[in-house]
Protein backbone atom coordinates (compact mmCIF):
# COMPACT_ATOMS: atom_id res chain seq x y z
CA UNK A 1 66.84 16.62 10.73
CA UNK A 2 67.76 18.73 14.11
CA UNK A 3 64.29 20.04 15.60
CA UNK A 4 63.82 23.77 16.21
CA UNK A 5 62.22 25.87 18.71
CA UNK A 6 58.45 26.53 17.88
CA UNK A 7 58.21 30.18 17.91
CA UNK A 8 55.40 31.46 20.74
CA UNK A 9 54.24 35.21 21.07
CA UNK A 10 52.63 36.31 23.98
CA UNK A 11 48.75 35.72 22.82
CA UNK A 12 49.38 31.93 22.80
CA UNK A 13 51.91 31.63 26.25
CA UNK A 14 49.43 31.02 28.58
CA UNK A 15 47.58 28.04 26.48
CA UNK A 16 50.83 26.46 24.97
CA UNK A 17 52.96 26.90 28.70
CA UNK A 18 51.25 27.78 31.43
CA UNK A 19 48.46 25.22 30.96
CA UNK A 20 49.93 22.58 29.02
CA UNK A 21 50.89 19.39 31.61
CA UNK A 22 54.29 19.15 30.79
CA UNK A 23 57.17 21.62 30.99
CA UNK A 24 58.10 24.40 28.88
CA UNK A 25 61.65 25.77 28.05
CA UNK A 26 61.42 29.09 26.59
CA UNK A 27 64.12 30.66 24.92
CA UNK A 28 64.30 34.71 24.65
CA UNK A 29 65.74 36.05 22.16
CA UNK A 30 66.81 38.38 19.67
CA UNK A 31 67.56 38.44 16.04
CA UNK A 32 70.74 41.10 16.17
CA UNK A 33 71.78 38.40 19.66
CA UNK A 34 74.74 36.43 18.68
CA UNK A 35 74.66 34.28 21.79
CA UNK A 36 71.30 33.48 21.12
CA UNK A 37 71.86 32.09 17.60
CA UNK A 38 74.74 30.11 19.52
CA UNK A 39 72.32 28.95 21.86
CA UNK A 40 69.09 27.95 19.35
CA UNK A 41 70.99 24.76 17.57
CA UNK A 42 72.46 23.49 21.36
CA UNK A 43 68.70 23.53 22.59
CA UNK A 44 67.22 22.39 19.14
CA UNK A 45 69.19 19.20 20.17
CA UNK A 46 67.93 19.12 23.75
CA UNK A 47 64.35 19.39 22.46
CA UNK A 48 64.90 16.08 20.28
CA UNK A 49 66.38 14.20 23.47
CA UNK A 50 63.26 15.43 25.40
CA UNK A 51 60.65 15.00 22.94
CA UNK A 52 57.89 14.17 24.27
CA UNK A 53 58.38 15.36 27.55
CA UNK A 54 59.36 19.01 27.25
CA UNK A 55 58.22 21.75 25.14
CA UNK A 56 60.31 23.99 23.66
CA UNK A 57 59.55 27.74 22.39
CA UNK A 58 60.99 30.81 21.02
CA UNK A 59 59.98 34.56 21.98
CA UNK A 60 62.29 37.24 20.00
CA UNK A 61 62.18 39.52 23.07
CA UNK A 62 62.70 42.13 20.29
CA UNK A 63 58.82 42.25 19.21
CA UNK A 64 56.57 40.87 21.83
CA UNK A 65 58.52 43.23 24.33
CA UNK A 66 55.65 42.67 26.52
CA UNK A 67 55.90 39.56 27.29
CA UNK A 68 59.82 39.75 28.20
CA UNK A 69 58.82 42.82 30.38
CA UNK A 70 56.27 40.35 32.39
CA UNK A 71 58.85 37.88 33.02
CA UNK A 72 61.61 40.30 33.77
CA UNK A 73 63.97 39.31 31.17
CA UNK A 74 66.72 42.38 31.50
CA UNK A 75 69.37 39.99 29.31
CA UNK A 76 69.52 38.00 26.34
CA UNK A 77 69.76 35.32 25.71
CA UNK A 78 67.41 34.39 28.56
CA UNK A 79 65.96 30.67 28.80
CA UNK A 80 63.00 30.47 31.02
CA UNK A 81 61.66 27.45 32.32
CA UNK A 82 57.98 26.50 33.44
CA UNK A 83 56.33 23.99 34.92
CA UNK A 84 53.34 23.08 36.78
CA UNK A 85 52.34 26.26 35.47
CA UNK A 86 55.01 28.57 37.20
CA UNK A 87 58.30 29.58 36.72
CA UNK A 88 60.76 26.82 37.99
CA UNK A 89 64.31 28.12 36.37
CA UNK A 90 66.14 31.09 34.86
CA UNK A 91 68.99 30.93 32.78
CA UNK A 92 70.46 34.11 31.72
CA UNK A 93 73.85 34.56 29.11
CA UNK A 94 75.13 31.28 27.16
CA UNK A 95 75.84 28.47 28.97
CA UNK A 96 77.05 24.99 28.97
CA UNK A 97 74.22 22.60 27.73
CA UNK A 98 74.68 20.78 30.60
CA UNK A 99 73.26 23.63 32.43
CA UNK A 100 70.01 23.36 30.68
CA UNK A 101 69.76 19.73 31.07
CA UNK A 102 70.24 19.94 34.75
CA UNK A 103 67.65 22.40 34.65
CA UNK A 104 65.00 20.12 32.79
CA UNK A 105 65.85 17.43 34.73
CA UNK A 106 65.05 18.81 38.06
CA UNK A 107 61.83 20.14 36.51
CA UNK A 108 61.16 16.87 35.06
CA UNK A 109 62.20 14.63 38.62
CA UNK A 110 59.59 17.29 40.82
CA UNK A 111 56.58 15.33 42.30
């Protein structure tokens, strides 16, 4: 069974991201955004490799508007990532999942 993305509104992003002690990936999306449902099942893989070791979350920009306002997501799909409880990487518009492992990688190799 292929994990998912845990969906995370903006009441819980500061517990479940900015403090937790590992990274975050955060994907931003929409329900009407065809790239994001693209996107969801190629990062629902990613987030079995790096169980464990990465968290991985769903906003639908579409509702908690708020929080995609604070972040300054202008696109979607936009794939945030945190760690050490800032922003480390931005990903904006579907890309290669190598992309997104390079990404979590460097995240993951920072003292």
């Amino acid at each position: 069974m292929r994990a998912r993305l845990t969906p995370i509104t903006g009441d819980r992003f500061e517990e479940l991201v900015l403090k937790s002690p590992r990274p975050s990936l955060i994907l931003f999306g929409g329900e009407a955004c065809t790239p994001c449902h693209a996107l969801e099942p190629l990062l629902a893989d990613l987030a079995e490799s790096y169980k464990g070791r990465v968290n991985f979350f769903l906003v639908d920009a579409t509702v908690d508007m708020d929080l995609g306002i604070a972040y300054q997501v202008r696109g979607l799909p936009t794939v945030l990532i945190f760690s050490e409880k800032k922003l480390a990487s931005r990903l904006v518009g579907l890309k290669p999942t190598k992309h997104y492992q390079s990404a979590i990688e460097s995240c993951l190799a920072a003292p």
